[in-house]
PDB file of N, CA and C in Angstrom:
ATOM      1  N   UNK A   1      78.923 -47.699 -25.317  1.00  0.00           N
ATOM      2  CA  UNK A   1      79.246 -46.456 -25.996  1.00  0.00           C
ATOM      3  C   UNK A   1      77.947 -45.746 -26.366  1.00  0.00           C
ATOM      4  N   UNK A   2      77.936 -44.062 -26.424  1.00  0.00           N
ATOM      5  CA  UNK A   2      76.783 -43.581 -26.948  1.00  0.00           C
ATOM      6  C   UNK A   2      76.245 -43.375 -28.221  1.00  0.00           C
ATOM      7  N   UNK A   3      77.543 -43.763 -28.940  1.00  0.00           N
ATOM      8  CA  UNK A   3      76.777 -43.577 -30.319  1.00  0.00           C
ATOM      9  C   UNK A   3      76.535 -44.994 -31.059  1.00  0.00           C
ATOM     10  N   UNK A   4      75.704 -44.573 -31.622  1.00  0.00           N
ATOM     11  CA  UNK A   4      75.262 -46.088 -32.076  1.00  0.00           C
ATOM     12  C   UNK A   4      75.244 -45.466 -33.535  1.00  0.00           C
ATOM     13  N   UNK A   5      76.043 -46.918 -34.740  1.00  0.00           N
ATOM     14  CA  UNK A   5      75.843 -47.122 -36.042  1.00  0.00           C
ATOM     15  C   UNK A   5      74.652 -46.965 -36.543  1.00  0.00           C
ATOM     16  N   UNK A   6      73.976 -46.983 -37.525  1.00  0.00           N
ATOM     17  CA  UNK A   6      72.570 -46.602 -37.859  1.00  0.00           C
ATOM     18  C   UNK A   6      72.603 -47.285 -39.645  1.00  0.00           C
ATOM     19  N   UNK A   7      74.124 -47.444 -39.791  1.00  0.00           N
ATOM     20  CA  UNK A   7      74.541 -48.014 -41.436  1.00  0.00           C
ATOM     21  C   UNK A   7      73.768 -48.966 -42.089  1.00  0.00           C
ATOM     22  N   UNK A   8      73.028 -49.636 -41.497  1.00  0.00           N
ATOM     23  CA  UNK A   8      72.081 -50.934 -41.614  1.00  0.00           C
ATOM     24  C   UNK A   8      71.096 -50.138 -42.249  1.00  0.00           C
ATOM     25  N   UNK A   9      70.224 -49.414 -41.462  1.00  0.00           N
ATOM     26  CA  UNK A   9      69.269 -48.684 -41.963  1.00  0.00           C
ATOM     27  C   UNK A   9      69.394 -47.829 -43.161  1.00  0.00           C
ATOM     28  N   UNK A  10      69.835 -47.080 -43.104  1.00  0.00           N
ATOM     29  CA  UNK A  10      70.438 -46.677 -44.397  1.00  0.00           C
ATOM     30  C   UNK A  10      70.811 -47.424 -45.714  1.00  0.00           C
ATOM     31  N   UNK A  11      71.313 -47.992 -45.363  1.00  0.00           N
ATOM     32  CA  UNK A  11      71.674 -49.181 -46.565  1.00  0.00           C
ATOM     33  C   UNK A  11      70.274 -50.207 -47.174  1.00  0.00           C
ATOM     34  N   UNK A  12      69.523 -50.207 -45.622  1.00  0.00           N
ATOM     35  CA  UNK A  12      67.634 -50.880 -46.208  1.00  0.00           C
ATOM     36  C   UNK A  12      67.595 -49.615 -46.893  1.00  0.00           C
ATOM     37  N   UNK A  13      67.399 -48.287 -46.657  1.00  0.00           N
ATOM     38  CA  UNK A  13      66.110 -47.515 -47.315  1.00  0.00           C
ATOM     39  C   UNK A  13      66.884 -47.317 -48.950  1.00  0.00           C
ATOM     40  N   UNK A  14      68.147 -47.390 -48.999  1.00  0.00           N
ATOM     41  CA  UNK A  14      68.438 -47.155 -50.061  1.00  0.00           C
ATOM     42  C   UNK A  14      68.810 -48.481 -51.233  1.00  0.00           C
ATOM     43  N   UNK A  15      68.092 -49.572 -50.215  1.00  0.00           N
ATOM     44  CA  UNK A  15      68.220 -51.081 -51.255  1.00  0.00           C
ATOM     45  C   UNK A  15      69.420 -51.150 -51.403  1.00  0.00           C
ATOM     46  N   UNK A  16      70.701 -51.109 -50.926  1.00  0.00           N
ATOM     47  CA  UNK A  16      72.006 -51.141 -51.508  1.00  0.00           C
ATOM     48  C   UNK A  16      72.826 -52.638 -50.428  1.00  0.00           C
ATOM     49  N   UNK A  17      73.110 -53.299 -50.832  1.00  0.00           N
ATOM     50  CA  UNK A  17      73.908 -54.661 -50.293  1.00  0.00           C
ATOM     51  C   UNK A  17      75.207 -54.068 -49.610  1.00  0.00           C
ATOM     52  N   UNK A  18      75.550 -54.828 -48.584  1.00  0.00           N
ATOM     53  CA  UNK A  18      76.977 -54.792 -48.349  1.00  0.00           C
ATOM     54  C   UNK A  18      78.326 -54.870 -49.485  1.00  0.00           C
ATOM     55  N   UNK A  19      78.096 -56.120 -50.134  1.00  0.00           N
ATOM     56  CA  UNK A  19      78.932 -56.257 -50.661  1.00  0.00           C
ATOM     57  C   UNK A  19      78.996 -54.665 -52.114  1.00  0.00           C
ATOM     58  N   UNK A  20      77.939 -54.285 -52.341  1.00  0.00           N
ATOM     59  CA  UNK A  20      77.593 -52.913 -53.349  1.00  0.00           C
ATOM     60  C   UNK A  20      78.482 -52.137 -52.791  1.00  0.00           C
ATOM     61  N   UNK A  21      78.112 -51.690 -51.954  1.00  0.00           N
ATOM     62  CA  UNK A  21      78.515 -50.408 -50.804  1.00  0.00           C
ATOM     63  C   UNK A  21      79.977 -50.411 -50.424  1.00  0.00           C
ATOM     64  N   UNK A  22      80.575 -51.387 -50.101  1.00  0.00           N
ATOM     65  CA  UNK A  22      81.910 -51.732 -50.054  1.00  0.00           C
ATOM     66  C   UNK A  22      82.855 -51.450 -51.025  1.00  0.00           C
ATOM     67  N   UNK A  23      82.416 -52.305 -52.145  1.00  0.00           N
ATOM     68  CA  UNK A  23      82.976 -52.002 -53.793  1.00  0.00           C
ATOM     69  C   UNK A  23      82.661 -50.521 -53.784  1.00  0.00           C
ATOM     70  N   UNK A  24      81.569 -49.765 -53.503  1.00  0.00           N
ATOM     71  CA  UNK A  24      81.261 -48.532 -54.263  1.00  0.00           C
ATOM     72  C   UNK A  24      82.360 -47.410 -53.295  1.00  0.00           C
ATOM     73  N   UNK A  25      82.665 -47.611 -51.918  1.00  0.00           N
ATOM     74  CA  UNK A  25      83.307 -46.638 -51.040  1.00  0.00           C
ATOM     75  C   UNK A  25      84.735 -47.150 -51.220  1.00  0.00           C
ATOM     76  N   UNK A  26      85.359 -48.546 -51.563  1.00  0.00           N
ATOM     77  CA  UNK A  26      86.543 -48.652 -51.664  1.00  0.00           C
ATOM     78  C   UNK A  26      87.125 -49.593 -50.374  1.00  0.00           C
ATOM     79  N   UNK A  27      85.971 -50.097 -49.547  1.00  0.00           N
ATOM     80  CA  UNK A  27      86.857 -50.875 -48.688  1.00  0.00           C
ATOM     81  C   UNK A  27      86.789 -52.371 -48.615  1.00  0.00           C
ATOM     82  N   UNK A  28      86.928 -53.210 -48.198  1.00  0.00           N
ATOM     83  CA  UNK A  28      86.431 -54.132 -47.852  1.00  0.00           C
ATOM     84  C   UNK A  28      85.396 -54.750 -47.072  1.00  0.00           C
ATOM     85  N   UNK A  29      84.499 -55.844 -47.519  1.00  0.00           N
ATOM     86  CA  UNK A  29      83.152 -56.161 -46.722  1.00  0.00           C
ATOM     87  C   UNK A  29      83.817 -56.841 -44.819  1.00  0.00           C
ATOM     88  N   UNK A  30      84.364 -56.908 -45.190  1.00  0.00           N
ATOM     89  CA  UNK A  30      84.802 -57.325 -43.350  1.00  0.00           C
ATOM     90  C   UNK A  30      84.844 -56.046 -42.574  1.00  0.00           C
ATOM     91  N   UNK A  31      85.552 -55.200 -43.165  1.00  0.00           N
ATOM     92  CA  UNK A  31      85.678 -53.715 -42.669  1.00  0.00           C
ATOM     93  C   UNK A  31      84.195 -53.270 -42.512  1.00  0.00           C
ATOM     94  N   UNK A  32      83.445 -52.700 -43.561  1.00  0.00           N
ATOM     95  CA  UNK A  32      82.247 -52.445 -44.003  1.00  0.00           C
ATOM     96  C   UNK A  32      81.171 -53.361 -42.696  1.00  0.00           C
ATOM     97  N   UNK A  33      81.490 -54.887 -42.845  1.00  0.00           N
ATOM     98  CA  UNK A  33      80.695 -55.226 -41.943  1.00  0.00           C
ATOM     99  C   UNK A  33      80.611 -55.064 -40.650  1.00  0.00           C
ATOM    100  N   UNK A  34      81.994 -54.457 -40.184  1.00  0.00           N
ATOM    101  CA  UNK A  34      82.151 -53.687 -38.483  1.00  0.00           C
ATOM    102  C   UNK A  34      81.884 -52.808 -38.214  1.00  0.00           C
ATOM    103  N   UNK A  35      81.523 -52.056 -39.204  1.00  0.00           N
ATOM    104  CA  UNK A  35      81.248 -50.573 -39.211  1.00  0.00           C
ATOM    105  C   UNK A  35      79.456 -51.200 -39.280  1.00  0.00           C
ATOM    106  N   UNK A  36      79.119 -51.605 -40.118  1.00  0.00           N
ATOM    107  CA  UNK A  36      77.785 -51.736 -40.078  1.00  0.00           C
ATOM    108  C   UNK A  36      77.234 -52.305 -38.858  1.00  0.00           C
ATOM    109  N   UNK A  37      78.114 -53.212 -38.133  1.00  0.00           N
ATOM    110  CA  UNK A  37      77.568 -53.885 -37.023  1.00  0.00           C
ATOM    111  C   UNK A  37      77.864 -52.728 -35.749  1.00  0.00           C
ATOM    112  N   UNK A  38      78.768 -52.002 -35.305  1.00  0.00           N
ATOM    113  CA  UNK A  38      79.255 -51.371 -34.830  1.00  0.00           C
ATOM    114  C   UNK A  38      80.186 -51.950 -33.924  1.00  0.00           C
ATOM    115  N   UNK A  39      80.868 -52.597 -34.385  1.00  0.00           N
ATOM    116  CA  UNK A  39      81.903 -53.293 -33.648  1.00  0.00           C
ATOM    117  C   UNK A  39      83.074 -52.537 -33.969  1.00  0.00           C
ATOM    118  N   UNK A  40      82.980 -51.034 -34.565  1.00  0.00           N
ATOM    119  CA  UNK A  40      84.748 -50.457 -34.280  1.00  0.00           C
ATOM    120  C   UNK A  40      84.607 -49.354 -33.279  1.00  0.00           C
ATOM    121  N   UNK A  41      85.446 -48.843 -32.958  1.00  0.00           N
ATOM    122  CA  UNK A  41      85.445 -48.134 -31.817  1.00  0.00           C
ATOM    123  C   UNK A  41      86.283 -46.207 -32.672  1.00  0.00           C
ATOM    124  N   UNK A  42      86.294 -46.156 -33.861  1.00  0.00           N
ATOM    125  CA  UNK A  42      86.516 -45.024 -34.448  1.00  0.00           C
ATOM    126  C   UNK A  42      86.013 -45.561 -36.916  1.00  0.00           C
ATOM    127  N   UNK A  43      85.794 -44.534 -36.843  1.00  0.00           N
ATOM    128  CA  UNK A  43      85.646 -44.051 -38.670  1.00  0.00           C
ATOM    129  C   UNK A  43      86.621 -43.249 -38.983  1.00  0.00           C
ATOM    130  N   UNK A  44      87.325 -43.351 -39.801  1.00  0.00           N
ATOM    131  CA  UNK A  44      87.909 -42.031 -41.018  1.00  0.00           C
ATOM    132  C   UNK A  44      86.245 -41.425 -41.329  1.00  0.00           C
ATOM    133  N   UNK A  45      87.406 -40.517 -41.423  1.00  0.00           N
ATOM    134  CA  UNK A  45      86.345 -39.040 -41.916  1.00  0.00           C
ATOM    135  C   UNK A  45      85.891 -39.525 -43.585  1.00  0.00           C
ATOM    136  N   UNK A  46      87.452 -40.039 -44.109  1.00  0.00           N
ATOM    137  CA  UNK A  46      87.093 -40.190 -45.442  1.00  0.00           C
ATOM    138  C   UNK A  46      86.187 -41.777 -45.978  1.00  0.00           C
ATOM    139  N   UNK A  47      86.424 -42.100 -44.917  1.00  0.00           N
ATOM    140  CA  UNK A  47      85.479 -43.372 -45.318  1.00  0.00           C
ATOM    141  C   UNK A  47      83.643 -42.949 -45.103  1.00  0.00           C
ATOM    142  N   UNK A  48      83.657 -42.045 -44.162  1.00  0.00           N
ATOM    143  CA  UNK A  48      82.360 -41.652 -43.563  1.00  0.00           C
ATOM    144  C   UNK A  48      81.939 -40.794 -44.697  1.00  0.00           C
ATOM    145  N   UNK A  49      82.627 -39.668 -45.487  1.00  0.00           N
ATOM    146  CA  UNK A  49      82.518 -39.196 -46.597  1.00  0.00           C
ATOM    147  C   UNK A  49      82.036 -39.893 -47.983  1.00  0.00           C
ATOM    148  N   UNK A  50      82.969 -40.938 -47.856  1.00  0.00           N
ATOM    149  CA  UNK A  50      82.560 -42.128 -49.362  1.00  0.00           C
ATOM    150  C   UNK A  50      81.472 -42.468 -48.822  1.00  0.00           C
ATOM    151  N   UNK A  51      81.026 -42.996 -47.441  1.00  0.00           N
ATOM    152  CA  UNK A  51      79.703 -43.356 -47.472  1.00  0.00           C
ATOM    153  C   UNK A  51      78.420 -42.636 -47.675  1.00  0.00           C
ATOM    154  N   UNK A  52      78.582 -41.825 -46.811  1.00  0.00           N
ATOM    155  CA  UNK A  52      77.464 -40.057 -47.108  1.00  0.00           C
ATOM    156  C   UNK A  52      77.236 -40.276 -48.513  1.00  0.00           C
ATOM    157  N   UNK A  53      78.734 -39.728 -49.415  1.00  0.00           N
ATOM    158  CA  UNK A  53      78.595 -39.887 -50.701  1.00  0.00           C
ATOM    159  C   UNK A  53      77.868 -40.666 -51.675  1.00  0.00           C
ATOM    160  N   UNK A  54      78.185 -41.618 -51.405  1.00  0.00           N
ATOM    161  CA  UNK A  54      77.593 -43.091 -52.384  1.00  0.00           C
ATOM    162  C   UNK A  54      75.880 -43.169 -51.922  1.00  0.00           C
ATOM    163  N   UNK A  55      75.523 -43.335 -50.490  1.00  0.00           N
ATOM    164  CA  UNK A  55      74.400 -43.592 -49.967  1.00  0.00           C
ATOM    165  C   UNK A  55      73.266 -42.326 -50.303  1.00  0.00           C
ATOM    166  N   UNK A  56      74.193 -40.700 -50.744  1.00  0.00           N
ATOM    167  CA  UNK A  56      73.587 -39.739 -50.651  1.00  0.00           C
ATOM    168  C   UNK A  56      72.514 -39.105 -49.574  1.00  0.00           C
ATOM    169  N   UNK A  57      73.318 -39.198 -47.950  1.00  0.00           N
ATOM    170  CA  UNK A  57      72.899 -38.866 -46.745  1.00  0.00           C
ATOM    171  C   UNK A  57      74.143 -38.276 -46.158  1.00  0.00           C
ATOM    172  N   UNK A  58      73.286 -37.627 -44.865  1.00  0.00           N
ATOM    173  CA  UNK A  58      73.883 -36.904 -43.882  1.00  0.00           C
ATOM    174  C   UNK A  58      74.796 -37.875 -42.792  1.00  0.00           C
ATOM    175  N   UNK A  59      75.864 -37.356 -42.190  1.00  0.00           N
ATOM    176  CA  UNK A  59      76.371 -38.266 -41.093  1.00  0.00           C
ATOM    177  C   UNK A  59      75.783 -38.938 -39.731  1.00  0.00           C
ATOM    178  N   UNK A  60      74.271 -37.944 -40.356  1.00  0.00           N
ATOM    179  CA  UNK A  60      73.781 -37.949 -38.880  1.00  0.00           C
ATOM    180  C   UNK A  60      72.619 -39.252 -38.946  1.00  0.00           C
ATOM    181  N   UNK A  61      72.452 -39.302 -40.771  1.00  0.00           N
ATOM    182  CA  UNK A  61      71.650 -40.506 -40.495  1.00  0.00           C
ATOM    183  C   UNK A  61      72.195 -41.889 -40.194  1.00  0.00           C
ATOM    184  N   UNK A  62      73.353 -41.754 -40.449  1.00  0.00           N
ATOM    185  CA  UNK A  62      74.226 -42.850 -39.823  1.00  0.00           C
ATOM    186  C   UNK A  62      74.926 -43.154 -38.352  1.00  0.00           C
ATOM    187  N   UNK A  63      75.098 -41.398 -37.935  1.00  0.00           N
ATOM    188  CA  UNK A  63      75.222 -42.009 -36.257  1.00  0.00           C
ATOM    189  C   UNK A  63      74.009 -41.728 -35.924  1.00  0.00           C
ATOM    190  N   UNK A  64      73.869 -42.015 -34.196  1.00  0.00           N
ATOM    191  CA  UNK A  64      72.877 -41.469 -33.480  1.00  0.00           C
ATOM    192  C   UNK A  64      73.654 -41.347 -31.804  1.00  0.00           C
ATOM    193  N   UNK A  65      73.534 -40.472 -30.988  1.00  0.00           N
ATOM    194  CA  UNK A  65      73.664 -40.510 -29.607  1.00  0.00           C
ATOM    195  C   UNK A  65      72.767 -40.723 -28.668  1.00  0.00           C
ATOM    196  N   UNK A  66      73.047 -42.113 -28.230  1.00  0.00           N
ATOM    197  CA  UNK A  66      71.600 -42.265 -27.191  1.00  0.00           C
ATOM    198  C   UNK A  66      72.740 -42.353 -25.494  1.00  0.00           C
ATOM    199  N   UNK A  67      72.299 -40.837 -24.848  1.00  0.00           N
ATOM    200  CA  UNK A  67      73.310 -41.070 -23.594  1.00  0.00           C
ATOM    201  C   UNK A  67      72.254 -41.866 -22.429  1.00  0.00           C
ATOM    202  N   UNK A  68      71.805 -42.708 -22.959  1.00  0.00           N
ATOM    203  CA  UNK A  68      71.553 -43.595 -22.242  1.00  0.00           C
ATOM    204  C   UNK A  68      72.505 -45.332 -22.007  1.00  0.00           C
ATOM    205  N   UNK A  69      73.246 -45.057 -23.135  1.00  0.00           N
ATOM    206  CA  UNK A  69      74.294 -46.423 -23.579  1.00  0.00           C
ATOM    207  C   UNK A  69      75.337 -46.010 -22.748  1.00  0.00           C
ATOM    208  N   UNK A  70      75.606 -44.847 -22.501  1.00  0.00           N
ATOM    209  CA  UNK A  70      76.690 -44.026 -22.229  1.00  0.00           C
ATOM    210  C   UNK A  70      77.585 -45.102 -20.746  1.00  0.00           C
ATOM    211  N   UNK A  71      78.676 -45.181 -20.623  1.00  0.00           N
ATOM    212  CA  UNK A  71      79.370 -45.699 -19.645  1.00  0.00           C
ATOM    213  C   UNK A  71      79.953 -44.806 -19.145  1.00  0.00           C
TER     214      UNK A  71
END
């Protein structure tokens, strides 16, 4: 796929844990951790929102498109 998660990073620059971030957006760390790993294949808008929110960033620092992954 071309877009790649970036949630890891984000979550270093802003010192914030999985398990924080989870509690703070409302979902669960299993969830949270697929999204961070990029093992789902879609986001809610509103989960992508709580995260922006809480992390205080853009969507974009969390995706990225490299059409080089691209299939």
């Amino acid at each position: 796929m071309a877009i790649i998660l970036r949630l890891d990073r984000m979550m270093a620059h802003r010192k914030m844990s999985l398990n924080e971030l989870a509690e703070k957006v409302g979902i669960s760390n299993v969830n949270l951790s697929n999204i961070k790993t990029g093992k789902v294949s879609a986001i809610r808008f509103s989960t992508l929102n709580a995260i922006c929110r809480i992390l205080d960033c853009q969507p974009g620092d969390i995706l990225e498109y490299n059409p080089d992954t691209e299939d």
